[in-house]
N, C-alpha and C. Protein backbone atom coordinates (compact mmCIF):
# COMPACT_ATOMS: atom_id res chain seq x y z
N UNK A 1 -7.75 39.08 31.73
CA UNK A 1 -8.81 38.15 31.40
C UNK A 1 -8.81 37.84 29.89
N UNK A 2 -8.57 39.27 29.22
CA UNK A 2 -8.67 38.74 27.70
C UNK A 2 -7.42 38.23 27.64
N UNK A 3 -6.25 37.59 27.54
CA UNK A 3 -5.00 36.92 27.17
C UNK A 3 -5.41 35.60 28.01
N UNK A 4 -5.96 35.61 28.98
CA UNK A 4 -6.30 34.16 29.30
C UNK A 4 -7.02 33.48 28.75
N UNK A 5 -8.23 34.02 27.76
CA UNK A 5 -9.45 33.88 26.67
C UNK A 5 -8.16 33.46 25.62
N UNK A 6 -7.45 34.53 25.21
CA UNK A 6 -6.48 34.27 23.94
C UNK A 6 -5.84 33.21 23.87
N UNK A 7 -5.18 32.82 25.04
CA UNK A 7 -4.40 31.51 25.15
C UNK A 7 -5.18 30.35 25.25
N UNK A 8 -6.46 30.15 25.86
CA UNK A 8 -7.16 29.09 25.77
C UNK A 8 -7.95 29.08 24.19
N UNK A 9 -7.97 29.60 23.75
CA UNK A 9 -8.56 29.38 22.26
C UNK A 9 -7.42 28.68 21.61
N UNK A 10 -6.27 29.42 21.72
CA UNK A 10 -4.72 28.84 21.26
C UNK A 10 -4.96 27.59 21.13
N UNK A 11 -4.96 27.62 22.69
CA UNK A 11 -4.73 26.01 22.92
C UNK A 11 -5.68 25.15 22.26
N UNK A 12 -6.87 25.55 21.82
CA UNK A 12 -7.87 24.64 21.60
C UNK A 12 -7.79 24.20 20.46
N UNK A 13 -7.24 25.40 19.58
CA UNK A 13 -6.84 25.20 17.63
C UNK A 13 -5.85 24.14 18.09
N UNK A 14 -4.57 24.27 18.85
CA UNK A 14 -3.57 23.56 18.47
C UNK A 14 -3.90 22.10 18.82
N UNK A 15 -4.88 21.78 19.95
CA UNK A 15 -5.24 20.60 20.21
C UNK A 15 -6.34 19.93 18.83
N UNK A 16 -6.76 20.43 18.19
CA UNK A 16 -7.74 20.43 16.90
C UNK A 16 -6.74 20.17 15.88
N UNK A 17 -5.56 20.77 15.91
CA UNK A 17 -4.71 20.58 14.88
C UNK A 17 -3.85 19.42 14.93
N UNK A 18 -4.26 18.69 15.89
CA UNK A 18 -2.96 17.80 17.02
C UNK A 18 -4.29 16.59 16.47
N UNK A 19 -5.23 16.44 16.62
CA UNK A 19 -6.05 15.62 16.55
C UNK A 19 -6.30 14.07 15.66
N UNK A 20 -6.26 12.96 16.36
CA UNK A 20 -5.85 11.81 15.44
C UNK A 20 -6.60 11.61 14.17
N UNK A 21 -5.93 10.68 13.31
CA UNK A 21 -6.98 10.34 12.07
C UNK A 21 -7.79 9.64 13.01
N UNK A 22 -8.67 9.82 11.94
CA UNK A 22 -10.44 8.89 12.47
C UNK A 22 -9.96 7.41 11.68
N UNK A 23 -10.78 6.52 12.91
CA UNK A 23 -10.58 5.05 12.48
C UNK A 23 -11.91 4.89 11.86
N UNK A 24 -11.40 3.64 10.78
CA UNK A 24 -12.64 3.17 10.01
C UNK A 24 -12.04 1.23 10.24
N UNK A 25 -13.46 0.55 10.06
CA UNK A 25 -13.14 -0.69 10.36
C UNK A 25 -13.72 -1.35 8.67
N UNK A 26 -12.83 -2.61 8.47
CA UNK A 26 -13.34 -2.66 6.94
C UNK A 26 -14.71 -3.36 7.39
N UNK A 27 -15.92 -3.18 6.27
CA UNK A 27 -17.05 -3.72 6.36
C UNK A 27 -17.12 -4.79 5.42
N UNK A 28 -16.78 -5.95 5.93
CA UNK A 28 -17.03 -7.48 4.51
C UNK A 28 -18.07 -7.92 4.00
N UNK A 29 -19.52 -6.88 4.58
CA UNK A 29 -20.43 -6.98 3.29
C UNK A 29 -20.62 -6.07 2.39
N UNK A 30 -19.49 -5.37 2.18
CA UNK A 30 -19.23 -4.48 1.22
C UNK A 30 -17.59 -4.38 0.70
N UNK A 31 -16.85 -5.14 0.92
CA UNK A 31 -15.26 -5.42 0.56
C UNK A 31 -15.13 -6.64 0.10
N UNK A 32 -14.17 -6.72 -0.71
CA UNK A 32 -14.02 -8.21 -1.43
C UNK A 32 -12.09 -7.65 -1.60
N UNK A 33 -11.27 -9.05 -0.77
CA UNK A 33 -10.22 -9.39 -1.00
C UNK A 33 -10.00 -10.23 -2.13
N UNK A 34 -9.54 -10.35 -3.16
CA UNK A 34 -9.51 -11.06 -4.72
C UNK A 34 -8.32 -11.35 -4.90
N UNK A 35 -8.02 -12.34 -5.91
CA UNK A 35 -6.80 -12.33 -6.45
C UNK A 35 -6.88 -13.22 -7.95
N UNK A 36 -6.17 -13.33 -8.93
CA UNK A 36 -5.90 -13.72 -10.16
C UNK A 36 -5.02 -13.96 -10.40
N UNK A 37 -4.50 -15.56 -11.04
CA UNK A 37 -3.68 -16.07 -11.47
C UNK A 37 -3.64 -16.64 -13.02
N UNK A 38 -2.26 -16.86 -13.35
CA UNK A 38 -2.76 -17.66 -14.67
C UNK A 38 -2.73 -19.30 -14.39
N UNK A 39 -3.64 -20.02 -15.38
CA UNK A 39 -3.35 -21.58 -15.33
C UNK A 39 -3.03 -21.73 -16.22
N UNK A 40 -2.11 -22.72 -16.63
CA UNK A 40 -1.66 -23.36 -17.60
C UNK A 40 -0.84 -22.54 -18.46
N UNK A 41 -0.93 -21.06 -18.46
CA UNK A 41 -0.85 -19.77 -18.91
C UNK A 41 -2.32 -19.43 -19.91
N UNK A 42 -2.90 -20.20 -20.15
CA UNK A 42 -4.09 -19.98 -21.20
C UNK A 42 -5.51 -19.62 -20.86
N UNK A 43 -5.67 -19.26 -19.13
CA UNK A 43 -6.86 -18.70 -18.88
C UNK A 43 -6.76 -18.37 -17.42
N UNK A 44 -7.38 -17.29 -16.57
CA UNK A 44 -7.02 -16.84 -15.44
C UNK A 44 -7.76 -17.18 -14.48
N UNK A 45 -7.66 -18.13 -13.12
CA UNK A 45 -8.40 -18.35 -12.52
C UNK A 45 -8.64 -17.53 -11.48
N UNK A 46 -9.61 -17.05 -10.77
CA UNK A 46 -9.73 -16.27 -9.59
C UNK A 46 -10.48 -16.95 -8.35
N UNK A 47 -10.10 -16.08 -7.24
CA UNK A 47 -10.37 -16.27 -6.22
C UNK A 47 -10.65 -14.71 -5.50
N UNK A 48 -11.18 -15.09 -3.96
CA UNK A 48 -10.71 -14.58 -2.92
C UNK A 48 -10.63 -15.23 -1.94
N UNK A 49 -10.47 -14.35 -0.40
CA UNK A 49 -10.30 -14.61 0.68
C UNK A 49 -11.96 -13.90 1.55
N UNK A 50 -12.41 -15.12 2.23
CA UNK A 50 -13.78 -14.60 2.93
C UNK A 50 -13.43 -13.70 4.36
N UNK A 51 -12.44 -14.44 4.76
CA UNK A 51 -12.12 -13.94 6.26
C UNK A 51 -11.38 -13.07 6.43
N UNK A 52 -11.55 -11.70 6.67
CA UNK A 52 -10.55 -10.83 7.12
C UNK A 52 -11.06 -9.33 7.93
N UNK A 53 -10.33 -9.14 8.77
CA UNK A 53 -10.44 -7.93 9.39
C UNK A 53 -9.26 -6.63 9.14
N UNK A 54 -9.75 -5.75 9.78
CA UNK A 54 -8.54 -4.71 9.36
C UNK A 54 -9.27 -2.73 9.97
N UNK A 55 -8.23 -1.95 9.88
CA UNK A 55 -8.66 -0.77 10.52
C UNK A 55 -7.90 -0.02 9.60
N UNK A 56 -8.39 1.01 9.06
CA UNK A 56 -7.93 2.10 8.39
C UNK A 56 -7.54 3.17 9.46
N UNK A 57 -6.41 4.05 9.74
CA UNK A 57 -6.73 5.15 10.16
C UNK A 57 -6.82 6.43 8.90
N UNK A 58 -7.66 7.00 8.83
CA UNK A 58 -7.65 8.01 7.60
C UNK A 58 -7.33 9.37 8.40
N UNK A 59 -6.53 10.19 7.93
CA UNK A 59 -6.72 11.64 8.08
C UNK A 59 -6.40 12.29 6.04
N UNK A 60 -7.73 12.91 5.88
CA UNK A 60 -8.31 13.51 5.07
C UNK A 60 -7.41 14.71 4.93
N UNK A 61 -6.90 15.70 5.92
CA UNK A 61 -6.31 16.80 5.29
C UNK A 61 -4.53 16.48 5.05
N UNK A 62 -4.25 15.28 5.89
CA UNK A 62 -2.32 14.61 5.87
C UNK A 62 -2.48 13.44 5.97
N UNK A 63 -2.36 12.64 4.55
CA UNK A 63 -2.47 11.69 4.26
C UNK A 63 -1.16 10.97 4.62
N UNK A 64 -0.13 11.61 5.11
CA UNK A 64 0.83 10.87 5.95
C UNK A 64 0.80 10.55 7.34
N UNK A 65 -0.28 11.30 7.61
CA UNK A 65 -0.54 10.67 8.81
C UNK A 65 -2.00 9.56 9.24
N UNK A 66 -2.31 8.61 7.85
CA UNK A 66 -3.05 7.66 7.90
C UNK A 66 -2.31 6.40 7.47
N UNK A 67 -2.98 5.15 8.02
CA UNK A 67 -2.08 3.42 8.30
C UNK A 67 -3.22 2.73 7.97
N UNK A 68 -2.81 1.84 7.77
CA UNK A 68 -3.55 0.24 7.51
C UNK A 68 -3.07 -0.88 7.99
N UNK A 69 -3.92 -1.74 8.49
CA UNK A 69 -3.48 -3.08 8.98
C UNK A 69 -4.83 -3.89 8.76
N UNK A 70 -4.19 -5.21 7.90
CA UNK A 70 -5.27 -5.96 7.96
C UNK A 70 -4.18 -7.67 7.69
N UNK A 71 -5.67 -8.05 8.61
CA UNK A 71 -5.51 -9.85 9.04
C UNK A 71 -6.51 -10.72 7.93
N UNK A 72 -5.89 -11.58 7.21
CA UNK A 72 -6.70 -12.03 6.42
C UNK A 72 -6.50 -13.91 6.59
N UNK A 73 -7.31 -14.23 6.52
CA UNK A 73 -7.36 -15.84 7.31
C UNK A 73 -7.43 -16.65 5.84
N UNK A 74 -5.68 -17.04 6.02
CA UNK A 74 -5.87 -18.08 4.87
C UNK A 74 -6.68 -19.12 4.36
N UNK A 75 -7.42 -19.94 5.17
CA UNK A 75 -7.86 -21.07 5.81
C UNK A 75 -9.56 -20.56 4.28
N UNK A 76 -9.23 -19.66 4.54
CA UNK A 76 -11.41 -18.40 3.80
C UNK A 76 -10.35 -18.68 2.45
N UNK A 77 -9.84 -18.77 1.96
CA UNK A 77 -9.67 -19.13 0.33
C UNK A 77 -10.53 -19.61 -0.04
N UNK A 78 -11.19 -19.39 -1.43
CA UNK A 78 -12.47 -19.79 -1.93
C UNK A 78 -12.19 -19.29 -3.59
N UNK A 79 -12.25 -20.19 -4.64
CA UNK A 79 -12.31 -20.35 -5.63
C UNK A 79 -13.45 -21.31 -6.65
N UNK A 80 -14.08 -21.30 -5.83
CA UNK A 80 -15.86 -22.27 -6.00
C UNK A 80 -14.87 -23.43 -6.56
N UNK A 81 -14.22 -23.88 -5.70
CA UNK A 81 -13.65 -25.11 -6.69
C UNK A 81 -13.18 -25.78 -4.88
N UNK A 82 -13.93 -26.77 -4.32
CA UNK A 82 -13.33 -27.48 -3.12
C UNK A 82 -12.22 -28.43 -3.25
N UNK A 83 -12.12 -29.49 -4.21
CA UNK A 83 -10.69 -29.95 -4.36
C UNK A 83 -9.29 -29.31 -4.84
N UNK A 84 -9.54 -27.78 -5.15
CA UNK A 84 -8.86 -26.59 -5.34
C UNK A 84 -8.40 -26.14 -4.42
N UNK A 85 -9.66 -25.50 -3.52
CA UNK A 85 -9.26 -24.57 -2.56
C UNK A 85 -8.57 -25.36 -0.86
N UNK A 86 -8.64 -26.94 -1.11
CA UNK A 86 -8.10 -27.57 -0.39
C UNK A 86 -6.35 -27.78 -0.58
N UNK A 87 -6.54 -28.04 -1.64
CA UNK A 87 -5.23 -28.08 -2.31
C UNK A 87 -4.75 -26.37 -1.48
N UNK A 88 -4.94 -25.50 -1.88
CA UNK A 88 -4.39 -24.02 -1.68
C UNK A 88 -3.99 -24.34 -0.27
N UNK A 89 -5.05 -24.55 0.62
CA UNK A 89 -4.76 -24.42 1.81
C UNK A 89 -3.76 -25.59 2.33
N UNK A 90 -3.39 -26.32 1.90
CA UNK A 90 -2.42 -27.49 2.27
C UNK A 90 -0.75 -26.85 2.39
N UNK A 91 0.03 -27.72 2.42
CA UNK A 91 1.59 -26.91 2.60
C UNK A 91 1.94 -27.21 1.19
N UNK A 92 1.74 -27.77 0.06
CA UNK A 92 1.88 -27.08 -1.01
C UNK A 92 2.23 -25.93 -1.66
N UNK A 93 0.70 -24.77 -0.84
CA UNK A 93 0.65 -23.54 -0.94
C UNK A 93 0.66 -22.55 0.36
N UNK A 94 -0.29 -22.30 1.37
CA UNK A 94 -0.62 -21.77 2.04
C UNK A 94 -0.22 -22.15 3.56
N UNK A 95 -0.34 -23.40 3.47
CA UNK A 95 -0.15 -24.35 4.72
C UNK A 95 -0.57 -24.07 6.09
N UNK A 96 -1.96 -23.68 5.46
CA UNK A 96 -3.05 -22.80 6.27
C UNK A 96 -3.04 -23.05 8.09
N UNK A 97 -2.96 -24.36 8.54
CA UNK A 97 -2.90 -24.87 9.08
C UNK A 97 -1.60 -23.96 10.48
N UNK A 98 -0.63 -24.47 9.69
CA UNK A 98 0.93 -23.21 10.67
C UNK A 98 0.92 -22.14 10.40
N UNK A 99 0.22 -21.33 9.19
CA UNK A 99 0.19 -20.59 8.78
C UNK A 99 -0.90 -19.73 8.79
N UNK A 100 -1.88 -19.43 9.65
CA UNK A 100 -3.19 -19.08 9.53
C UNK A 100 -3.48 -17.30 9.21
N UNK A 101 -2.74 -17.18 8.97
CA UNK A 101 -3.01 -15.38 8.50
C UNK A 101 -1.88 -15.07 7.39
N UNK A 102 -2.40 -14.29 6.79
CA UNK A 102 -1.88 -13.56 5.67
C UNK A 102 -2.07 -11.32 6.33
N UNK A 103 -0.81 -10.88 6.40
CA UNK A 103 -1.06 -9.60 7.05
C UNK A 103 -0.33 -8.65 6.25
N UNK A 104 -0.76 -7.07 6.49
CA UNK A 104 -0.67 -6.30 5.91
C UNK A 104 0.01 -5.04 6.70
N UNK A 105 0.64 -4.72 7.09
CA UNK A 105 0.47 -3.44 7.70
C UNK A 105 1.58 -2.05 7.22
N UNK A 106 0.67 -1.05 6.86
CA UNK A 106 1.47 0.09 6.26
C UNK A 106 2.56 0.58 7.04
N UNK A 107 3.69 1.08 5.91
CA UNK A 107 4.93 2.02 6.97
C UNK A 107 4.54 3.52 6.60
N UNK A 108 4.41 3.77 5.74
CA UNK A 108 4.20 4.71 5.18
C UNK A 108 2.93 4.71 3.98
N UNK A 109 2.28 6.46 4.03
CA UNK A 109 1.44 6.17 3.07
C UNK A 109 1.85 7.55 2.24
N UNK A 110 1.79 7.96 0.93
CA UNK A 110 1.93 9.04 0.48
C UNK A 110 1.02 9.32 -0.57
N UNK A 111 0.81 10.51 -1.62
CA UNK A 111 -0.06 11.09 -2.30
C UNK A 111 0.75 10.59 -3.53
N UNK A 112 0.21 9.98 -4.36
CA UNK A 112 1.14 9.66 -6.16
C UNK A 112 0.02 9.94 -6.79
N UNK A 113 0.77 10.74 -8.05
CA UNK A 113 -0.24 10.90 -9.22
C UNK A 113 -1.66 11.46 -8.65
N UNK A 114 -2.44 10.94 -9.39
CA UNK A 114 -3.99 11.20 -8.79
C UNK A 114 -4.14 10.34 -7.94
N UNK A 115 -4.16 9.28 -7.40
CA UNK A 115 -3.92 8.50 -6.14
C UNK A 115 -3.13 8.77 -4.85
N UNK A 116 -2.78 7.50 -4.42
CA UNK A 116 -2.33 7.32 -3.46
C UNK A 116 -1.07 5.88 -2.99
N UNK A 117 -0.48 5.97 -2.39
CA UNK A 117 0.90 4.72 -2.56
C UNK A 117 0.82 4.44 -1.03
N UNK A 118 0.51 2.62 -0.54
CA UNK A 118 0.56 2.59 0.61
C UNK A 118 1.75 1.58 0.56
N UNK A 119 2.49 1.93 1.48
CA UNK A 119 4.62 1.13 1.31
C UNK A 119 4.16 0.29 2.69
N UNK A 120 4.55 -0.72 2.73
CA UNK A 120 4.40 -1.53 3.96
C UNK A 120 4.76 -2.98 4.09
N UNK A 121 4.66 -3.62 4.76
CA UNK A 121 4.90 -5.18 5.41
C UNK A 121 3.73 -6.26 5.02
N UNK A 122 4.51 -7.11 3.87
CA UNK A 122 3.38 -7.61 3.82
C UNK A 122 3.64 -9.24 4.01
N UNK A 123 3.51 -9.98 5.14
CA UNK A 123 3.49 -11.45 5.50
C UNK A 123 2.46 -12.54 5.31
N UNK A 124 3.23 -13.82 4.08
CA UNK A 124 2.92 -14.72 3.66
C UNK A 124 3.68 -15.95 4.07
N UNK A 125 2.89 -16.67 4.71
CA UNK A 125 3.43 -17.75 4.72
C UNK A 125 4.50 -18.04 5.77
N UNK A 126 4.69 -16.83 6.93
CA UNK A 126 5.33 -16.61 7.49
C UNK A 126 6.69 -15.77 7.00
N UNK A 127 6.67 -15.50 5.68
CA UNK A 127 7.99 -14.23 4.86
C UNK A 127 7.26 -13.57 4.77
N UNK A 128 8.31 -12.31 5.36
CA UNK A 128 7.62 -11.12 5.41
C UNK A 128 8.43 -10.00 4.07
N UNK A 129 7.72 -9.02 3.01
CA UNK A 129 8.75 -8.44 2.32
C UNK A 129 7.51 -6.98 2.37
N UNK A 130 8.71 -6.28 1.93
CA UNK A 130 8.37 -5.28 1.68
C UNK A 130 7.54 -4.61 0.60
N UNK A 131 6.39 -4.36 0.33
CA UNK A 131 5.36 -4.13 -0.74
C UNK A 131 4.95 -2.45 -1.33
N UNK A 132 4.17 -2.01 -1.95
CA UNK A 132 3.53 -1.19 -2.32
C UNK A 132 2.60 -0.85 -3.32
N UNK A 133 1.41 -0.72 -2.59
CA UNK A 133 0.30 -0.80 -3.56
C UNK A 133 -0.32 0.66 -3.50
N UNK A 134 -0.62 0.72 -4.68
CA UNK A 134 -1.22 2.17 -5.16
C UNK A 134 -2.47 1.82 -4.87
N UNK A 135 -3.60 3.09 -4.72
CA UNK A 135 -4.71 2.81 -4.33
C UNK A 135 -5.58 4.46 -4.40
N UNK A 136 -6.28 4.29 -4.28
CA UNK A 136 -7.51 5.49 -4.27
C UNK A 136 -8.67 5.55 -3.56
N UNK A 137 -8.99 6.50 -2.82
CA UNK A 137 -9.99 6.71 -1.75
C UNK A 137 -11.14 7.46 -2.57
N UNK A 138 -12.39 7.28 -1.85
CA UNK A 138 -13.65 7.44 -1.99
C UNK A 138 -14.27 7.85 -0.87
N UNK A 139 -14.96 9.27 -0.46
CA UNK A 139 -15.37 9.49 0.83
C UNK A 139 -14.47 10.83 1.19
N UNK A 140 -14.84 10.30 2.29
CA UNK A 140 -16.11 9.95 3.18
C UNK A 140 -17.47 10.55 2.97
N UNK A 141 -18.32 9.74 3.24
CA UNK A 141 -19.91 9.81 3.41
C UNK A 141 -20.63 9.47 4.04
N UNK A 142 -21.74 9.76 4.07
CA UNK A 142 -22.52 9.64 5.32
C UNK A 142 -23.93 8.47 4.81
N UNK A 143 -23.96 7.28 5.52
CA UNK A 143 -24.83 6.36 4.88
C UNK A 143 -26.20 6.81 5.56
N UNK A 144 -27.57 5.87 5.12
CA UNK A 144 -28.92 6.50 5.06
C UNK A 144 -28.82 5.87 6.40
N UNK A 145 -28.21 5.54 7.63
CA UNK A 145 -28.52 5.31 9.07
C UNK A 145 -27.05 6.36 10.23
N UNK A 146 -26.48 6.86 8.95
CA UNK A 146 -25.60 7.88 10.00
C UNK A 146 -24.29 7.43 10.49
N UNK A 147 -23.90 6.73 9.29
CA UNK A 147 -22.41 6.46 9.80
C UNK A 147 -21.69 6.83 8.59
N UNK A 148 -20.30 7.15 8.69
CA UNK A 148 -19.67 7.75 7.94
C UNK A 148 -18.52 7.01 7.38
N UNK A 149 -18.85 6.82 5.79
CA UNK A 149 -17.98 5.31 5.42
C UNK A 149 -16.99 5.69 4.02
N UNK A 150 -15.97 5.07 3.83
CA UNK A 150 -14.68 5.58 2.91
C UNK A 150 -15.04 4.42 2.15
N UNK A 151 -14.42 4.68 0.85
CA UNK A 151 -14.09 3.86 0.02
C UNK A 151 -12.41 3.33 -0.43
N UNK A 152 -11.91 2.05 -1.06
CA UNK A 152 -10.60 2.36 -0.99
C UNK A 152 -10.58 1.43 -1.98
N UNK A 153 -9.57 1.40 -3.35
CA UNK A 153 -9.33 0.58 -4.34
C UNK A 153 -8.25 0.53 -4.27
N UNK A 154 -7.80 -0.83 -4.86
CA UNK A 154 -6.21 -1.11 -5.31
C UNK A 154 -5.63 -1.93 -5.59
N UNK A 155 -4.63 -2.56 -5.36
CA UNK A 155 -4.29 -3.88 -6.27
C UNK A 155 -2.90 -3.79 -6.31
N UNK A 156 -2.07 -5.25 -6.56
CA UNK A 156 -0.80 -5.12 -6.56
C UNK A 156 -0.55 -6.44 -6.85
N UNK A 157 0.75 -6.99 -7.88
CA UNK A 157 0.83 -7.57 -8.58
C UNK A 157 2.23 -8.90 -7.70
N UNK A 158 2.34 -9.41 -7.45
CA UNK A 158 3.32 -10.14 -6.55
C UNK A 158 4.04 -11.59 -7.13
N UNK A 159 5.14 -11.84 -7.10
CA UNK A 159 5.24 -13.41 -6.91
C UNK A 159 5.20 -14.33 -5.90
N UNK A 160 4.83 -15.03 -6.08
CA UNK A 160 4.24 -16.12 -4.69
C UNK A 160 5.69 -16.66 -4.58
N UNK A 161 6.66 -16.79 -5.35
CA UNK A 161 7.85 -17.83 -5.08
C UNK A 161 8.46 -17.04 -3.67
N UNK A 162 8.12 -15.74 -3.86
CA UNK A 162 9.41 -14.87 -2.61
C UNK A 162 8.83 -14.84 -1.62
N UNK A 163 7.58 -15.43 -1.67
CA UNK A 163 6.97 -15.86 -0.07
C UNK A 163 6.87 -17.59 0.41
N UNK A 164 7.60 -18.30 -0.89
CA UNK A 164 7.58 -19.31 -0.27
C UNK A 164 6.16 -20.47 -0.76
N UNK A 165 5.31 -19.94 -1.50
CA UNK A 165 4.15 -20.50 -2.29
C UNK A 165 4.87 -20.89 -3.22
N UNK A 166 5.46 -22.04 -3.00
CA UNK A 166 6.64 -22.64 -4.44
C UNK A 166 5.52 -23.65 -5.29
N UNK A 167 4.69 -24.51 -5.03
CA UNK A 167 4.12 -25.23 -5.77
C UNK A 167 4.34 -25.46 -7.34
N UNK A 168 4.84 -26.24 -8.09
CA UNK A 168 4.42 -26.23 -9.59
C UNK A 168 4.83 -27.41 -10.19
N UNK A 169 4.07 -27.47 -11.45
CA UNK A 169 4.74 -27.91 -12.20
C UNK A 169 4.62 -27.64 -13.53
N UNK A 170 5.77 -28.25 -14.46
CA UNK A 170 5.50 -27.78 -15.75
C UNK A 170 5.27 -28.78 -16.69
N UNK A 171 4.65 -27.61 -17.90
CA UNK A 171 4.79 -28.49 -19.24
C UNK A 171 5.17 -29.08 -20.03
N UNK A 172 5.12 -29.95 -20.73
CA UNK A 172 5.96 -29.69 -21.80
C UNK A 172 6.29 -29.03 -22.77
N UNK A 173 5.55 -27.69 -22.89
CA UNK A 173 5.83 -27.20 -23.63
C UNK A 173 6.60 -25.66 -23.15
N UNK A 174 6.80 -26.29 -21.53
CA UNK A 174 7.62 -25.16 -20.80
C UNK A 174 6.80 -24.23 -19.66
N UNK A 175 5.72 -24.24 -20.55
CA UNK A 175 4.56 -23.92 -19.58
C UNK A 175 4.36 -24.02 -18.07
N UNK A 176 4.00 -23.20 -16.99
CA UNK A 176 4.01 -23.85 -15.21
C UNK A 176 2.15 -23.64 -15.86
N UNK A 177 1.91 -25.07 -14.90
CA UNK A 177 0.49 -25.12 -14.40
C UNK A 177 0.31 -23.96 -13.73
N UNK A 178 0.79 -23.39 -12.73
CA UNK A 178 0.27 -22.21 -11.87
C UNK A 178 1.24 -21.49 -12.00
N UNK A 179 0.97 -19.86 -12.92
CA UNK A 179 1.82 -18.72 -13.01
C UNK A 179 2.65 -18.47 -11.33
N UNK A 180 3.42 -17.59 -11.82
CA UNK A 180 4.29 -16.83 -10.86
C UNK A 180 3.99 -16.11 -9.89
N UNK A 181 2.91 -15.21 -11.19
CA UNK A 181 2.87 -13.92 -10.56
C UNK A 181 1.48 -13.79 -10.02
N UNK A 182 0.84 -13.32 -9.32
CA UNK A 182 -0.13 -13.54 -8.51
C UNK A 182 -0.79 -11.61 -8.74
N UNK A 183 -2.09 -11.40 -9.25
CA UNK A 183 -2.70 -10.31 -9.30
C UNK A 183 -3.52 -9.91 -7.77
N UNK A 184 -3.37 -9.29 -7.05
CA UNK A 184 -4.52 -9.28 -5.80
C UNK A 184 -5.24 -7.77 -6.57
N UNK A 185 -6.44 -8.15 -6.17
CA UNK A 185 -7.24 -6.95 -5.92
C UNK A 185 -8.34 -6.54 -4.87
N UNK A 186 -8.02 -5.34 -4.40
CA UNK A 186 -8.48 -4.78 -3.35
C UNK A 186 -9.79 -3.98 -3.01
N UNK A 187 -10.81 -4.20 -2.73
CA UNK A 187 -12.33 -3.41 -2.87
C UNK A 187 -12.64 -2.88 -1.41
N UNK A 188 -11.90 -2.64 -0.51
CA UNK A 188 -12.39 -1.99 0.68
C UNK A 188 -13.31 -0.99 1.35
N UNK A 189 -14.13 -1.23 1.91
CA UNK A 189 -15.27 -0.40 2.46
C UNK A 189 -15.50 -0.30 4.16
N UNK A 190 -14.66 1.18 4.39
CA UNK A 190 -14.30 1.32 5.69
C UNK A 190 -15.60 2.41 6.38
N UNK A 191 -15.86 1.40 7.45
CA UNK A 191 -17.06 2.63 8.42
C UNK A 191 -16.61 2.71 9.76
N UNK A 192 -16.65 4.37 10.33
CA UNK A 192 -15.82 5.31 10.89
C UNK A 192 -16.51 4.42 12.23
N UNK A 193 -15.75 4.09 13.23
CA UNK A 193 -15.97 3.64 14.71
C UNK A 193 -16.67 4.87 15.31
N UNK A 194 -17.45 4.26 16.28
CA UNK A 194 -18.12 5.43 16.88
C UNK A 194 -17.40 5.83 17.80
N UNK A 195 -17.26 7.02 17.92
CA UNK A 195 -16.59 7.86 19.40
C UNK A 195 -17.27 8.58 20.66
């Protein structure tokens, strides 16, 4: 009787130890997708994106065994500027239209420095390349109605040409109206699905 007690406890650690990361879903009244460019080179305009969904899986004690995927709807570009953000969404840039998502999804995630490095797939415009953005977690905690919510920062620096966002033109003084390189920044605020 006692080795049948022994083995079922066994089993119960190893199923506890076996146990998936917990999902978190991002919350967009508390996340902001961003990004920053230069104009002209002489001042930086910003934006974000309104529309997007996405699921964290976190595991807290093996951070290799947590992923990300998120869908972000080109079409939600917003730069308080409407003959702007029309322009973006046209085939110019975005070509929102054939193109209606911008996606993310991790291959790997690992521990760097005091942070964290998420390596993954990231598709624009229909090109897909290979990325990595550093980032840092916050959490988990428990909010004043009982749900349990992460924090996540980060950012990553890109050129739009290798996805195909070719748009430009230049100066004369050599200058492109719209930089290269494209700043995103990342404010994510993930709350744990109920089980």
């Amino acid at each position: 009787m006692f080795r049948k007690s022994l083995l079922f406890a066994v089993a119960l650690a190893t199923l506890g130890s076996l146990r998936a990361a917990d999902t978190y879903t991002i919350d967009n009244a508390h996340s902001s997708v961003g990004f920053a460019v230069k104009h002209l080179m002489v001042t930086t305009t910003k934006g974000q994106f309104k529309d997007y969904t996405g699921t964290i899986q976190y595991d807290a004690k093996d951070i290799s065994k947590s992923s990300v995927k998120v869908t972000i709807k080109t079409a939600s570009i917003n730069t308080d500027n409407n003959d702007r953000d029309n322009h973006l969404r046209s085939p110019d840039f975005f070509d929102a239209t054939k193109n209606p998502d911008i996606t993310f999804e991790s291959t790997k995630i690992v521990k760097q420095g005091l942070g964290y490095e998420a390596a993954g797939k990231l598709t624009i415009k229909g090109v897909t390349k290979d990325v990595k953005i550093p980032f840092t977690i916050n959490g988990p905690v428990k909010d004043p109605w009982g749900n349990t919510r992460i924090g996540v920062e980060g950012g990553l620096t890109i050129n739009r040409q290798d996805f195909g966002v070719s748009w430009s033109k230049t100066l004369d003084n050599g200058n492109l109206v719209v930089a290269n390189d494209v700043k995103i920044d990342l404010v994510i605020e993930g709350i744990q699905a109920k089980k």
